[in-house]
PDB file of N, CA and C in Angstrom:
ATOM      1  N   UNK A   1       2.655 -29.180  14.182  1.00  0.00           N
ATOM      2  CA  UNK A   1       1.341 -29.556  14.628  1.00  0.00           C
ATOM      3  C   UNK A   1       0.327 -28.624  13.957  1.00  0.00           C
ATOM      4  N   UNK A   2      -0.456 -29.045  13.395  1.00  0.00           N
ATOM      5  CA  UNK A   2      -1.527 -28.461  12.856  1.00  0.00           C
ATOM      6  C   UNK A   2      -2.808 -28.017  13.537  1.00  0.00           C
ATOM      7  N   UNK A   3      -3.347 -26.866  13.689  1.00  0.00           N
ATOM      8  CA  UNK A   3      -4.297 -26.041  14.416  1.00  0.00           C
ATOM      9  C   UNK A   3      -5.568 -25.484  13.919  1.00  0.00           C
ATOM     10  N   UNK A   4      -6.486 -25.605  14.039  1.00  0.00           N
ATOM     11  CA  UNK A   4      -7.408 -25.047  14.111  1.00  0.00           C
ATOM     12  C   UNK A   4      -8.301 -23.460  14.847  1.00  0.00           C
ATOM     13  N   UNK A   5      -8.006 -22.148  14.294  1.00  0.00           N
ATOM     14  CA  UNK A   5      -8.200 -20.741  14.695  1.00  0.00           C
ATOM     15  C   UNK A   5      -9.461 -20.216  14.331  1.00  0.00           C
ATOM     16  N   UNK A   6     -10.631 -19.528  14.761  1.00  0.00           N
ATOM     17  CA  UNK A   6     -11.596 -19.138  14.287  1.00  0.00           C
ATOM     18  C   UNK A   6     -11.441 -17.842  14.436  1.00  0.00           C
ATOM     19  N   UNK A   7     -11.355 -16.890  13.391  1.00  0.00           N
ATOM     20  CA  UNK A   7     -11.335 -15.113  13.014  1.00  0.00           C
ATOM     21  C   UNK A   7     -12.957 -14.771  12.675  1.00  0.00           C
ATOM     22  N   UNK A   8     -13.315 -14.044  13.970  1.00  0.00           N
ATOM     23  CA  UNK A   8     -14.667 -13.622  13.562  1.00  0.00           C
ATOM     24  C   UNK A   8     -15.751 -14.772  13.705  1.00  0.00           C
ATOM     25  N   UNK A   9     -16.981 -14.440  13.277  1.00  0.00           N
ATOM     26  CA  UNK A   9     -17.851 -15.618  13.461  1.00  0.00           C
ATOM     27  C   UNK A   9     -18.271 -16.495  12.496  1.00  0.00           C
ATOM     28  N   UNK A  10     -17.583 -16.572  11.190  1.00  0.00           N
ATOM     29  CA  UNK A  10     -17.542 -17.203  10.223  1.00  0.00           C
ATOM     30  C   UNK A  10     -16.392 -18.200   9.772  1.00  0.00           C
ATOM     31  N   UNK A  11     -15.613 -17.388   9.948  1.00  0.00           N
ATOM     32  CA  UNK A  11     -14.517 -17.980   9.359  1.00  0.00           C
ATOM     33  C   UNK A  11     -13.039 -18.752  10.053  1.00  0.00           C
ATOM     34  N   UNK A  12     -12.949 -19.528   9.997  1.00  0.00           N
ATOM     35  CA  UNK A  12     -11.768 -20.575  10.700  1.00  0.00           C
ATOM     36  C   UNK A  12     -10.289 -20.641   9.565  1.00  0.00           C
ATOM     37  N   UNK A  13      -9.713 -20.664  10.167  1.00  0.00           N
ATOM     38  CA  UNK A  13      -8.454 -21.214   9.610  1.00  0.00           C
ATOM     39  C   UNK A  13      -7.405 -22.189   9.763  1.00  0.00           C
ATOM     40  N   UNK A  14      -7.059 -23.339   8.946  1.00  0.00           N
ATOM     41  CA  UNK A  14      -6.055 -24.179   9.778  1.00  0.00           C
ATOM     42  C   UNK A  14      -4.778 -24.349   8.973  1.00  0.00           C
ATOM     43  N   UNK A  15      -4.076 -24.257   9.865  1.00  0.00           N
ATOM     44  CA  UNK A  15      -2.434 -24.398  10.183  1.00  0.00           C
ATOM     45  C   UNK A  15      -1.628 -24.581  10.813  1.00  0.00           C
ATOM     46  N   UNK A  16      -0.387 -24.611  10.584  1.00  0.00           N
ATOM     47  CA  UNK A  16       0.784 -24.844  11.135  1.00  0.00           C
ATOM     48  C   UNK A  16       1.022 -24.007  12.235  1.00  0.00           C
ATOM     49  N   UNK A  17       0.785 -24.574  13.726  1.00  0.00           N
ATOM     50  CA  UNK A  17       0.638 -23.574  15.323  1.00  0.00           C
ATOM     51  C   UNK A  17       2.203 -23.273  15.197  1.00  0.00           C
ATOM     52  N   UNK A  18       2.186 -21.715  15.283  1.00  0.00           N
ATOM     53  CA  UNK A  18       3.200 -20.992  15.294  1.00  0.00           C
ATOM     54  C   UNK A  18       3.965 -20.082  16.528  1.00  0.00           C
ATOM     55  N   UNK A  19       3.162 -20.095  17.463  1.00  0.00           N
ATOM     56  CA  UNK A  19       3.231 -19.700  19.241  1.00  0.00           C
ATOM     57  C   UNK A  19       2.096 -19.221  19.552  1.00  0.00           C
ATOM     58  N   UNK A  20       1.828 -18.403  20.492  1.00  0.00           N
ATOM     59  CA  UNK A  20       1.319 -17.666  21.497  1.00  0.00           C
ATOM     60  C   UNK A  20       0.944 -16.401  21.677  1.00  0.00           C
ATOM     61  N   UNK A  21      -0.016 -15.960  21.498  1.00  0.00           N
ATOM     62  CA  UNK A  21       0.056 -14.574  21.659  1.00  0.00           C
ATOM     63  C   UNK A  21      -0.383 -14.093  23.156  1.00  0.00           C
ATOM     64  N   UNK A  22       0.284 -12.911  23.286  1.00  0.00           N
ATOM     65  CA  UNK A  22      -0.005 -12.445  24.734  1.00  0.00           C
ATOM     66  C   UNK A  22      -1.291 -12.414  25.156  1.00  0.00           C
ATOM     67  N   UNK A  23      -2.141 -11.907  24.202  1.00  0.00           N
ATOM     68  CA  UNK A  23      -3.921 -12.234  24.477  1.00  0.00           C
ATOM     69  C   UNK A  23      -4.527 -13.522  24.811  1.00  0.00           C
ATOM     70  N   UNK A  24      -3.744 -14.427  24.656  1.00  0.00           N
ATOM     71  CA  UNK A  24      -4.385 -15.646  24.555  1.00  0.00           C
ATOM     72  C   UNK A  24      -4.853 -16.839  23.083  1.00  0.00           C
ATOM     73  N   UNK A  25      -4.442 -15.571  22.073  1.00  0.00           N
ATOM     74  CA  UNK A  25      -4.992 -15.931  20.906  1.00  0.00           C
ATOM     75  C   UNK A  25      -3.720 -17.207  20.754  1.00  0.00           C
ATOM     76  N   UNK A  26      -4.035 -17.714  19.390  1.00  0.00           N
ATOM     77  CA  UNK A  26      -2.435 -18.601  18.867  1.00  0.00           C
ATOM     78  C   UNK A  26      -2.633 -17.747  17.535  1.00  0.00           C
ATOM     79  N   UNK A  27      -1.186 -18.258  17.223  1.00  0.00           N
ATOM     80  CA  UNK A  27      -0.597 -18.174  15.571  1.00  0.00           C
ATOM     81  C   UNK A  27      -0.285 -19.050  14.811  1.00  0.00           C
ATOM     82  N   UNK A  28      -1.147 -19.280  14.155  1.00  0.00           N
ATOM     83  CA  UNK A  28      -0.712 -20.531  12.924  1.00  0.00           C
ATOM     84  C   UNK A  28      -0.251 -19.756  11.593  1.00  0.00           C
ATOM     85  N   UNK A  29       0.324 -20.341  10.910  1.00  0.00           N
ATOM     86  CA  UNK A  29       0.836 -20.335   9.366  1.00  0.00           C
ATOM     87  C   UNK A  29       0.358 -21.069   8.192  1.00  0.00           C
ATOM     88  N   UNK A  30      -0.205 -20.329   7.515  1.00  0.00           N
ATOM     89  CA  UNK A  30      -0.835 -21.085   5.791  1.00  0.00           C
ATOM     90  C   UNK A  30       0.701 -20.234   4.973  1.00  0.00           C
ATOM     91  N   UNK A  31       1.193 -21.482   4.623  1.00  0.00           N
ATOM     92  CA  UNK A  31       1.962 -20.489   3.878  1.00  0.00           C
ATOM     93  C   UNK A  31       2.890 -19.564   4.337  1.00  0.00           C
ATOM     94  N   UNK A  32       3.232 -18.291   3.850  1.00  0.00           N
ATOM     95  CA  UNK A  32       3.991 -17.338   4.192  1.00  0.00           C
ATOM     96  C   UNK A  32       3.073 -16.409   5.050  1.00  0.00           C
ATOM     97  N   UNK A  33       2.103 -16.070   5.063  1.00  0.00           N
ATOM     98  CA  UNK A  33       1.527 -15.998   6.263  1.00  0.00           C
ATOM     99  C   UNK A  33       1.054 -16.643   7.519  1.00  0.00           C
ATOM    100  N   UNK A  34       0.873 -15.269   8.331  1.00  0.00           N
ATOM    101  CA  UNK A  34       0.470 -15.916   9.589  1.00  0.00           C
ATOM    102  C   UNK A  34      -0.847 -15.378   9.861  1.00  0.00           C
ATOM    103  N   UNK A  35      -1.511 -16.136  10.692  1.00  0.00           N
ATOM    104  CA  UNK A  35      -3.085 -15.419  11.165  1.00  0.00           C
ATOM    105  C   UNK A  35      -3.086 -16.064  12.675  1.00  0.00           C
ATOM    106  N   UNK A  36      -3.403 -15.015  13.325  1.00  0.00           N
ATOM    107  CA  UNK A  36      -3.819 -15.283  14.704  1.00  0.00           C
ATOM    108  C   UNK A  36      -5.445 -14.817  14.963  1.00  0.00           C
ATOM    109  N   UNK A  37      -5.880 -15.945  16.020  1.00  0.00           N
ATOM    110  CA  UNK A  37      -7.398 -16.195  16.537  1.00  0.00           C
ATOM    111  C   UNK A  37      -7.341 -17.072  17.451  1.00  0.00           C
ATOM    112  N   UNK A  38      -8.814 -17.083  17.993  1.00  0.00           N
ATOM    113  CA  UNK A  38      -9.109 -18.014  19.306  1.00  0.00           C
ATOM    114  C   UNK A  38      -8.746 -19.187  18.914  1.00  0.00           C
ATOM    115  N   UNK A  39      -8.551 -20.108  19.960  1.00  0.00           N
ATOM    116  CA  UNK A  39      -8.431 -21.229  18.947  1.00  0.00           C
ATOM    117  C   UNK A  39      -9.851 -22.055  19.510  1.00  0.00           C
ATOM    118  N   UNK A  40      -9.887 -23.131  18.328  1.00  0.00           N
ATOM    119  CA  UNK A  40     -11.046 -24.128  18.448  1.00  0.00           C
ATOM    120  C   UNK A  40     -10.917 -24.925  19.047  1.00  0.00           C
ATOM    121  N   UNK A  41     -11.956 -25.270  20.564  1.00  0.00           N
ATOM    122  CA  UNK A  41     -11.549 -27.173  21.026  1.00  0.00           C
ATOM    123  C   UNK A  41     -11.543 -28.140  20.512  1.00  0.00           C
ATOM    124  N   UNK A  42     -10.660 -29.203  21.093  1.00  0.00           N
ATOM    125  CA  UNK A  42     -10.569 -30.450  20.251  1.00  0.00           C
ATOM    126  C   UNK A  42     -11.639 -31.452  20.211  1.00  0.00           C
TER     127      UNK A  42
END
């Protein structure tokens, strides 16, 4: 499933939802990385 994360107040990222973080944030995947952020409503 593909996700939508916003890092900071500019910049978003979307990817492949990868779990949960204890904060609340998620983890998606571009690639071999991962980036976690708030996520965006649908």
């Amino acid at each position: 499933m593909i996700r939508t994360i916003s890092i900071g107040s500019y910049i978003s990222i979307q990817g492949f939802f990868e779990g949960l973080a204890a904060n609340g944030n998620i983890l998606v995947r571009v690639g071999s990385r991962t980036y976690e952020g708030k996520p965006i409503g649908r």
